[in-house]
N, C-alpha and C. Protein backbone atom coordinates (compact mmCIF):
# COMPACT_ATOMS: atom_id res chain seq x y z
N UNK A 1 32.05 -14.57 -15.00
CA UNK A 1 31.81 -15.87 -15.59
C UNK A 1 31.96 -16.97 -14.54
N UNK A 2 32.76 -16.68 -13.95
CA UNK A 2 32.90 -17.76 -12.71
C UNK A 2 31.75 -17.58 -11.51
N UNK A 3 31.26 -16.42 -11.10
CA UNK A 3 30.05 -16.50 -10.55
C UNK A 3 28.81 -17.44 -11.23
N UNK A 4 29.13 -17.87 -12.12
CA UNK A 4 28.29 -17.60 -13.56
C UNK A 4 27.88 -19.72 -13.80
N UNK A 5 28.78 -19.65 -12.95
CA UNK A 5 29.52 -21.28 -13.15
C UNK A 5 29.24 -21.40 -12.15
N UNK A 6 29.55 -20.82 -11.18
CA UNK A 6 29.40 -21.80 -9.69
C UNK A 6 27.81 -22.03 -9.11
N UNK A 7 26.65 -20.58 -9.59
CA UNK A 7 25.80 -20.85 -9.49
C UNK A 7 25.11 -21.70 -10.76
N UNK A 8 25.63 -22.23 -11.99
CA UNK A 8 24.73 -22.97 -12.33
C UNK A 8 25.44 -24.74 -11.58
N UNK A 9 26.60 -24.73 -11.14
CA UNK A 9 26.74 -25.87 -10.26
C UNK A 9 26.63 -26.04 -9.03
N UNK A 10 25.75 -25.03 -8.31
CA UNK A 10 25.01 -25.06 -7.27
C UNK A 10 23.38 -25.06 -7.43
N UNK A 11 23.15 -25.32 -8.67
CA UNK A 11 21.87 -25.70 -9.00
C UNK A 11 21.69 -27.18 -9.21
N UNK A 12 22.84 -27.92 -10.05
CA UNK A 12 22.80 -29.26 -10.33
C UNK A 12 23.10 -29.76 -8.53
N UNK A 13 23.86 -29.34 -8.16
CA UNK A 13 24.52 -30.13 -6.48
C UNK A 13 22.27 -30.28 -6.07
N UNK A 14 22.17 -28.92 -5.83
CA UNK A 14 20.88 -29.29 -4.97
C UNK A 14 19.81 -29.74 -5.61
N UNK A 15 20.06 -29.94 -6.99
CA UNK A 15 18.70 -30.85 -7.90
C UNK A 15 18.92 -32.34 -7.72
N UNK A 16 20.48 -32.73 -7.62
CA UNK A 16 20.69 -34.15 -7.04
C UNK A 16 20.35 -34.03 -5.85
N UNK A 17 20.30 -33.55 -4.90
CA UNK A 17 20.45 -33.90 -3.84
C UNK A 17 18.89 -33.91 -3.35
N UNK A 18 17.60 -33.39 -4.40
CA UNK A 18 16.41 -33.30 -4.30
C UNK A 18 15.85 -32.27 -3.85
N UNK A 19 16.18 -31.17 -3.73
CA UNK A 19 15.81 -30.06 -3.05
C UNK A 19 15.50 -29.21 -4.29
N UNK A 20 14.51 -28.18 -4.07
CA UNK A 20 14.17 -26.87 -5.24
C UNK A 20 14.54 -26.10 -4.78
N UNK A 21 15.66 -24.86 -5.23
CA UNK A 21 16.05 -23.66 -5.12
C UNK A 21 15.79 -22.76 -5.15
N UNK A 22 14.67 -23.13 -6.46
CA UNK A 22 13.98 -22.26 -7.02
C UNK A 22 12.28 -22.89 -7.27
N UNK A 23 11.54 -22.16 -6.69
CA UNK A 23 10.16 -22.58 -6.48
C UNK A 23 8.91 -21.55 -7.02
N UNK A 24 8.04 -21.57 -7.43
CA UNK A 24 7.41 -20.56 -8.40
C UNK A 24 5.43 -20.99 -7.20
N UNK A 25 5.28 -19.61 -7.22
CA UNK A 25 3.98 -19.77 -6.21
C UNK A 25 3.04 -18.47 -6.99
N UNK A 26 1.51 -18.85 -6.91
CA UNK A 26 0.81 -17.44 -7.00
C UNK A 26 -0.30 -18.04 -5.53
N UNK A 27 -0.16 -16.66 -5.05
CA UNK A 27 -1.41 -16.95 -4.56
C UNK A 27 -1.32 -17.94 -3.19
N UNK A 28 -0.19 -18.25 -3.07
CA UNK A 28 0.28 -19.22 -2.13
C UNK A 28 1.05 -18.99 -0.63
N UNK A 29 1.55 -17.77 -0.89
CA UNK A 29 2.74 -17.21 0.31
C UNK A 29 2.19 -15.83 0.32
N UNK A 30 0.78 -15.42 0.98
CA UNK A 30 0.80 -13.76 0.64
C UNK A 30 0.89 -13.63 2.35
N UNK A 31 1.53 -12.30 2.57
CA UNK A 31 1.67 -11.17 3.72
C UNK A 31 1.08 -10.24 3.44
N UNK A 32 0.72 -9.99 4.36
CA UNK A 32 0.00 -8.72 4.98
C UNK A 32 1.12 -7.90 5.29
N UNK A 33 1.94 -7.24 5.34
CA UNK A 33 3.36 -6.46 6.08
C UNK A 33 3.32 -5.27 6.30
N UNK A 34 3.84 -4.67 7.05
CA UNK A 34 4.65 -3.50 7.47
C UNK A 34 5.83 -2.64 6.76
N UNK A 35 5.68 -2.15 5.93
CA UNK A 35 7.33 -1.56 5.49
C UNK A 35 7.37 -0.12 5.99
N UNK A 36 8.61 -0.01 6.78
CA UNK A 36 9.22 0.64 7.28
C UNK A 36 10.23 1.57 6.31
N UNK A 37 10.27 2.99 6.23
CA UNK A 37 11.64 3.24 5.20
C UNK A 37 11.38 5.37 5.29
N UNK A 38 12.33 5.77 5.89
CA UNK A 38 12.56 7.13 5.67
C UNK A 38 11.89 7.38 6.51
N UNK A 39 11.43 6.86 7.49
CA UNK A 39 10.40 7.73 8.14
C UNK A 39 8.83 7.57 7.68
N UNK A 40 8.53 6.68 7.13
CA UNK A 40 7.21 6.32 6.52
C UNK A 40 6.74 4.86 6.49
N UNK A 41 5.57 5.03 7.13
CA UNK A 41 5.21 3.15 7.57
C UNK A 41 3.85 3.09 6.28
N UNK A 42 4.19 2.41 5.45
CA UNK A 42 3.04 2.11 4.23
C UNK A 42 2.86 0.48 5.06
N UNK A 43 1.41 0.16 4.55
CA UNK A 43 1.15 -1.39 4.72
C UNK A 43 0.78 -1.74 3.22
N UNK A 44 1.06 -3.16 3.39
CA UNK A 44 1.01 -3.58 1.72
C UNK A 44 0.70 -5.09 2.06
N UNK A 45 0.19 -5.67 1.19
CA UNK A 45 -0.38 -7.08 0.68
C UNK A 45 0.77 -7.28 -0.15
N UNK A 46 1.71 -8.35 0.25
CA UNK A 46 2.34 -8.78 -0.96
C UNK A 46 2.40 -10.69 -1.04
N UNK A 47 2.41 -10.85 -2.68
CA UNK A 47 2.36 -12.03 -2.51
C UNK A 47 3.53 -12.68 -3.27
N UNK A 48 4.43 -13.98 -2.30
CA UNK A 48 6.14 -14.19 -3.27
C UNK A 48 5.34 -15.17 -4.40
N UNK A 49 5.71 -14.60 -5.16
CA UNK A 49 5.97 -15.03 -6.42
C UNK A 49 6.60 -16.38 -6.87
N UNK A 50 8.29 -15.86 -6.47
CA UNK A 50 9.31 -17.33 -6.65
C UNK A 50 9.95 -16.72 -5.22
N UNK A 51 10.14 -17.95 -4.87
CA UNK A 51 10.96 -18.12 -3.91
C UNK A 51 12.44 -19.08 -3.87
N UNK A 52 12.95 -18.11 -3.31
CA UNK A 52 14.62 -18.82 -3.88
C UNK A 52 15.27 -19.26 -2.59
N UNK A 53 16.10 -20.62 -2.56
CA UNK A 53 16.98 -21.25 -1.34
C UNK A 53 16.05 -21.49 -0.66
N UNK A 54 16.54 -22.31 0.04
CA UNK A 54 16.11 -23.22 1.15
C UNK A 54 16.79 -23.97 2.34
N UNK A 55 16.39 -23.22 3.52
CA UNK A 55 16.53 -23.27 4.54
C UNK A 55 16.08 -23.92 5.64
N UNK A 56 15.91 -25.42 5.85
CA UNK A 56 15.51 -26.26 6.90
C UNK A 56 13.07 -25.86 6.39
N UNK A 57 13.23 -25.53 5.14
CA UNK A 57 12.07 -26.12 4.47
C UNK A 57 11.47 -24.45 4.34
N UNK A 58 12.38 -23.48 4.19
CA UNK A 58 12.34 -21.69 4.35
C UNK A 58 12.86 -21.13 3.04
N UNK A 59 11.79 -20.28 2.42
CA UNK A 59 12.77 -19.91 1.35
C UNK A 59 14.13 -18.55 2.59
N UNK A 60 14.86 -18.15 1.37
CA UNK A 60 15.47 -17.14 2.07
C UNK A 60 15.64 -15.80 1.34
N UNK A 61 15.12 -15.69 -0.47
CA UNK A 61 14.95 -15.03 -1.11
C UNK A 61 13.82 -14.78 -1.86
N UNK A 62 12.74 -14.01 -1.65
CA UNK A 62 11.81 -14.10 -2.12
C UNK A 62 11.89 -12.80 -3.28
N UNK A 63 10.79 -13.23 -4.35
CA UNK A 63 10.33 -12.20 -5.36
C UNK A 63 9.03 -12.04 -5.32
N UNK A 64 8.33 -10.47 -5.18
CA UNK A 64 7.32 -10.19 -4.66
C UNK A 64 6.41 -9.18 -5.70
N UNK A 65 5.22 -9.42 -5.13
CA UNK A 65 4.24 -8.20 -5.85
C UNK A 65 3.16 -7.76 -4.98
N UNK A 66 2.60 -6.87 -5.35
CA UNK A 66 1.44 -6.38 -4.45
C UNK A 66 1.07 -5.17 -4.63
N UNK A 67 0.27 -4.65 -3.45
CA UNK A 67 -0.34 -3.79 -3.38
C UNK A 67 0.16 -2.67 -2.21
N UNK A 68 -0.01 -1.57 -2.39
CA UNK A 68 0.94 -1.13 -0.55
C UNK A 68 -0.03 0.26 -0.52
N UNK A 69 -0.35 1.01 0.58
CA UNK A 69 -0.65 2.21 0.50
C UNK A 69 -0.38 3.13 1.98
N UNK A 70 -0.22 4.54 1.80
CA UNK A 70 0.13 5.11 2.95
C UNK A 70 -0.62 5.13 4.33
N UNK A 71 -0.42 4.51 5.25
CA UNK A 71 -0.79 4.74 6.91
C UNK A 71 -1.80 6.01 7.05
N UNK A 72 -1.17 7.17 6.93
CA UNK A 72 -1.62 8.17 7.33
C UNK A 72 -1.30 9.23 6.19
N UNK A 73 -2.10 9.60 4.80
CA UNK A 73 -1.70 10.15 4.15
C UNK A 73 -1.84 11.81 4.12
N UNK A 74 -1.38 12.63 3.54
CA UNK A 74 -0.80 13.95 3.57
C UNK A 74 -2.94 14.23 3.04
N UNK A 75 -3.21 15.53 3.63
CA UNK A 75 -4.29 16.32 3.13
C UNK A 75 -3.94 16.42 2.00
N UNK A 76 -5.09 16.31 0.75
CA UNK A 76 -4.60 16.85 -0.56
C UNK A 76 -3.80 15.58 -1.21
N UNK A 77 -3.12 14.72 -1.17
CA UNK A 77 -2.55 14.08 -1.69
C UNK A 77 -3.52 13.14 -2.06
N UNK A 78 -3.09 12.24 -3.21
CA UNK A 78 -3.76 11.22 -3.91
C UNK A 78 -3.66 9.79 -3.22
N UNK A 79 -4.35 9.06 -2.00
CA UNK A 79 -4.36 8.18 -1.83
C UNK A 79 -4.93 6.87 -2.43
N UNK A 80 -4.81 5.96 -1.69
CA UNK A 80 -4.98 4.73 -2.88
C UNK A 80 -3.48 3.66 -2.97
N UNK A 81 -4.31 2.69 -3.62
CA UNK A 81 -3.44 1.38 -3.60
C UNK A 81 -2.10 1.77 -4.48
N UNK A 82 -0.89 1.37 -4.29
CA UNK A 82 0.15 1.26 -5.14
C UNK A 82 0.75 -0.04 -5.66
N UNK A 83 0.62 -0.67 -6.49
CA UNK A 83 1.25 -1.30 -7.34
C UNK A 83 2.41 -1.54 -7.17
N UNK A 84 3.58 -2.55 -6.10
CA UNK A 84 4.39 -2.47 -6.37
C UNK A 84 5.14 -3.89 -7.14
N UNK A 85 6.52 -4.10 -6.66
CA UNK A 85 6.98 -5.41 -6.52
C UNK A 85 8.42 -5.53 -6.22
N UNK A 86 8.78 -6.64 -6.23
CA UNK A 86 10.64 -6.29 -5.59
C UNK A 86 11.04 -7.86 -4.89
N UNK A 87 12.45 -7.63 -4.26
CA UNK A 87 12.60 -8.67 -3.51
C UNK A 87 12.60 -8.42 -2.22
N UNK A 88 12.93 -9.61 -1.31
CA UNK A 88 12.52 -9.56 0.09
C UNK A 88 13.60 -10.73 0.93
N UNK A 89 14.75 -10.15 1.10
CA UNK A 89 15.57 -11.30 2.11
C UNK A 89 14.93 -11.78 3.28
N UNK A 90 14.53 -12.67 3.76
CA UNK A 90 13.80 -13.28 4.95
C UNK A 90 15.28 -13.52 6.01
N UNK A 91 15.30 -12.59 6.75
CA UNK A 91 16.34 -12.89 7.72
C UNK A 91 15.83 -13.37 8.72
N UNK A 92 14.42 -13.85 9.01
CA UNK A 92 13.94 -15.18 9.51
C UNK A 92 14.29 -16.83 9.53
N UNK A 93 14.77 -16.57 8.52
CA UNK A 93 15.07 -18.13 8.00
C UNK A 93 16.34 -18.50 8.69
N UNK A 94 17.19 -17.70 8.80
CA UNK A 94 18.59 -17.75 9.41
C UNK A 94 18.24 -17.78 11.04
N UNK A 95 18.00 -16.76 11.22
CA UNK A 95 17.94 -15.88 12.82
C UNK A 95 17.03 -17.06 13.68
N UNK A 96 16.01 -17.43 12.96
CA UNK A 96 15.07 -18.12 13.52
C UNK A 96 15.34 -19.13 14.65
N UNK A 97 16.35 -19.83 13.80
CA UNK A 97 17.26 -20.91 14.99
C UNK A 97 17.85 -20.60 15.82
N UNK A 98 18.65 -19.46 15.57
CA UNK A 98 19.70 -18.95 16.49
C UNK A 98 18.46 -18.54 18.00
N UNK A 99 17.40 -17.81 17.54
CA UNK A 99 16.93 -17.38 18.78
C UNK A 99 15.76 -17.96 19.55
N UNK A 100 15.92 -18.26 20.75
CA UNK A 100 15.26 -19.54 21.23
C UNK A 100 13.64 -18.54 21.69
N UNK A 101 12.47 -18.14 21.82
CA UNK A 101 11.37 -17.61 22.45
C UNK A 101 11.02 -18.43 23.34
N UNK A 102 10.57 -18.15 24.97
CA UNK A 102 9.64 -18.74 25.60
C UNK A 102 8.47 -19.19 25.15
N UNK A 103 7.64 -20.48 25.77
CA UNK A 103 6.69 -21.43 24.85
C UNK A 103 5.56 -19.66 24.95
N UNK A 104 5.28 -19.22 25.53
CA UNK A 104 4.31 -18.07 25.69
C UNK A 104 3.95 -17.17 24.53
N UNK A 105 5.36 -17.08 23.63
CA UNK A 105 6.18 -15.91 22.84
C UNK A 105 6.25 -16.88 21.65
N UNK A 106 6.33 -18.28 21.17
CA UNK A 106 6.76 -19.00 20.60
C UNK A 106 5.69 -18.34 19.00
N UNK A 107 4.62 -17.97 19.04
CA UNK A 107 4.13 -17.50 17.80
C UNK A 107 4.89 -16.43 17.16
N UNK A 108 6.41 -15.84 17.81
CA UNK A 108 6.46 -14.89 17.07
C UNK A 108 7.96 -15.49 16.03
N UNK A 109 8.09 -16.90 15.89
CA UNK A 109 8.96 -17.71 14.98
C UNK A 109 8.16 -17.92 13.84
N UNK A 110 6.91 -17.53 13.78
CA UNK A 110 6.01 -17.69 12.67
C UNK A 110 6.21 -16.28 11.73
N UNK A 111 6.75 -15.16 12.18
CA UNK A 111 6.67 -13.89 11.69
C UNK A 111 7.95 -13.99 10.77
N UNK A 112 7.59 -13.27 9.59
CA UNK A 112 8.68 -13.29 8.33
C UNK A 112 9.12 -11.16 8.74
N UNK A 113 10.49 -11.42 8.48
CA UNK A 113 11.02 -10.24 9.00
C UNK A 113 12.54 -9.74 7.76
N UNK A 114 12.45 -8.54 7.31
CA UNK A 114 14.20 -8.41 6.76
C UNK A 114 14.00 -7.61 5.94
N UNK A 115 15.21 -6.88 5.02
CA UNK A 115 15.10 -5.58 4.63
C UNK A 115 14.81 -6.42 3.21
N UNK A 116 14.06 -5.17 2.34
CA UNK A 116 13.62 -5.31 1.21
C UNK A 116 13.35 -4.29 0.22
N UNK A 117 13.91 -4.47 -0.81
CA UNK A 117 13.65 -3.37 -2.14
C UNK A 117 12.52 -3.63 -2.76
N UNK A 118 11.63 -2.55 -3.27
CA UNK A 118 10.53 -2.33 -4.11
C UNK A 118 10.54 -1.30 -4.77
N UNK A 119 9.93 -1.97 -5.87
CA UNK A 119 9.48 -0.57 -7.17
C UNK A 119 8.31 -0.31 -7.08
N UNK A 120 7.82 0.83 -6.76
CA UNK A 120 6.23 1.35 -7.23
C UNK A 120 6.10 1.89 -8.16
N UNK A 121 5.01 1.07 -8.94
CA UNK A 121 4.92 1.53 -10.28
C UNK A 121 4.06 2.82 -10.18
N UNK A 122 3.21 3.00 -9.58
CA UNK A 122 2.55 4.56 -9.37
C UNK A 122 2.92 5.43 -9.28
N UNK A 123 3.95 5.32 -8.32
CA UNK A 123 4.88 6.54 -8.13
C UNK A 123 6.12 6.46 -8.90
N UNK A 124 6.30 5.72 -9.50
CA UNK A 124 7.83 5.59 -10.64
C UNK A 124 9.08 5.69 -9.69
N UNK A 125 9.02 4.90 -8.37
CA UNK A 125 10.60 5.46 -7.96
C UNK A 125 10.30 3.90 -7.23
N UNK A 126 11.89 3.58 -6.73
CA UNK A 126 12.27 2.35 -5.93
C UNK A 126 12.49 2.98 -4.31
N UNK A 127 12.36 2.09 -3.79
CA UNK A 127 13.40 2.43 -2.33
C UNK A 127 13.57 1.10 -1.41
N UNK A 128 14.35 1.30 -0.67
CA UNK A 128 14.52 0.67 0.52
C UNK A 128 13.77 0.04 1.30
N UNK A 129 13.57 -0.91 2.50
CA UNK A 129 12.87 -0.86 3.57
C UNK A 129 12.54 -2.06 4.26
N UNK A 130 12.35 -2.12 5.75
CA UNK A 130 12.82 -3.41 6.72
C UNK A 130 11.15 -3.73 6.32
N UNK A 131 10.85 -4.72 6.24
CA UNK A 131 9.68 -5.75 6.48
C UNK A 131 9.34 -6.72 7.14
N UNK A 132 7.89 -6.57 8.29
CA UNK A 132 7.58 -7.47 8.86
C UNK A 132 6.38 -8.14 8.75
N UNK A 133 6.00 -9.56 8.91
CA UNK A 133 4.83 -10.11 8.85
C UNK A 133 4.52 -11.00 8.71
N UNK A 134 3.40 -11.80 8.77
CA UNK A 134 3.34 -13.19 8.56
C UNK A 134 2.04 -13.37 7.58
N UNK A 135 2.93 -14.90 7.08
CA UNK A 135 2.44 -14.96 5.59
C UNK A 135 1.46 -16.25 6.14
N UNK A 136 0.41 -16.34 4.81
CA UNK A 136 -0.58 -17.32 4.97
C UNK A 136 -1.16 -17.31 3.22
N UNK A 137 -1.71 -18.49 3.28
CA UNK A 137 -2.08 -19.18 1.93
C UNK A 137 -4.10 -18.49 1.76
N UNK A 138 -3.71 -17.93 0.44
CA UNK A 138 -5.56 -18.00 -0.07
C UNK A 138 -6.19 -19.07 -0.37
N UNK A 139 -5.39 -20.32 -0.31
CA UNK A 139 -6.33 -20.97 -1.13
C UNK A 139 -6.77 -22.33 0.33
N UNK A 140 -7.83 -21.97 0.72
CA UNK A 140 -8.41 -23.13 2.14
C UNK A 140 -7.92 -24.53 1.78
N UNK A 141 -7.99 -25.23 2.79
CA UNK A 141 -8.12 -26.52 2.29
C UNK A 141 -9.67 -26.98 3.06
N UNK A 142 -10.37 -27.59 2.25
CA UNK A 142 -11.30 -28.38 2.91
C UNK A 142 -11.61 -29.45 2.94
C-alpha cells in the first residue's frame, strides 16, 4: 500500500511540475531491433505503445508490440512472423550521458539498447532478452 501511495504521489509531484510520465503513442516510436536471448538472435519490428518516465526528454520504460521472426530458421520448422509484446527498459536513457563517443561515433547515442521481456503469442511462452536499435516515426512530416 505504501508503494501504492508513493507512486500515485509521484505522479501528482511530476504533473505539477509539467512533465508526462506516462505518454501513450501508436505508430510513433517503432524499432526495427535485435533480440538477443539463449542463444537465438530473432529480429522484430516493435512499436512502444506507452512510454513511461522521463529522462532529459527519454522515456525509460517502454510498453511494446510487434512482430519478430527467426534469423535463421530450423529445416522443417514453421517460419513466419510472431506476434509479440512486452516491456523494454531503455538503459540508454541513463548510460547515454555517462558515456561521452567521439564526434565520428556520435550516431551511436541515437541507438536504444537494454534487456527486455516478451510474450509471443504464437508460440505461447515468454522469455528474456537484451535489445538493440534505433527507433524512428511512420508518420513523415511534409
Amino acid at each position: 500500500m505504501k508503494k501504492l501511495l508513493f507512486a500515485v504521489a509521484l505522479l501528482f509531484v511530476a504533473s505539477a511540475r509539467g512533465e508526462d510520465l506516462i505518454t501513450s503513442t501508436l505508430l510513433d516510436h517503432v524499432m526495427p531491433v535485435t533480440q538477443f536471448k539463449s542463444g537465438e538472435t530473432k529480429l522484430a519490428l516493435m512499436d512502444s505503445v506507452i512510454q513511461i518516465g522521463s529522462y532529459d526528454g527519454r522515456s525509460i520504460l517502454d510498453l511494446q508490440a510487434g512482430f519478430s521472426g527467426e534469423t535463421k530458421p530450423e529445416p522443417g520448422e514453421a517460419s513466419g512472423m510472431n506476434l509479440i509484446a512486452g516491456g523494454f527498459l531503455k538503459l540508454n536513457s541513463v548510460v547515454g550521458d555517462a558515456v561521452k563517443f567521439p564526434p565520428q561515433w556520435s550516431f551511436l547515442n541515437a541507438l536504444e539498447y537494454g534487456p527486455a521481456y516478451n510474450y509471443d503469442f504464437r508460440e505461447k511462452s515468454s522469455y528474456l532478452s537484451f535489445q538493440v536499435g534505433m527507433a524512428f516515426k511512420l508518420t513523415p512530416k511534409i
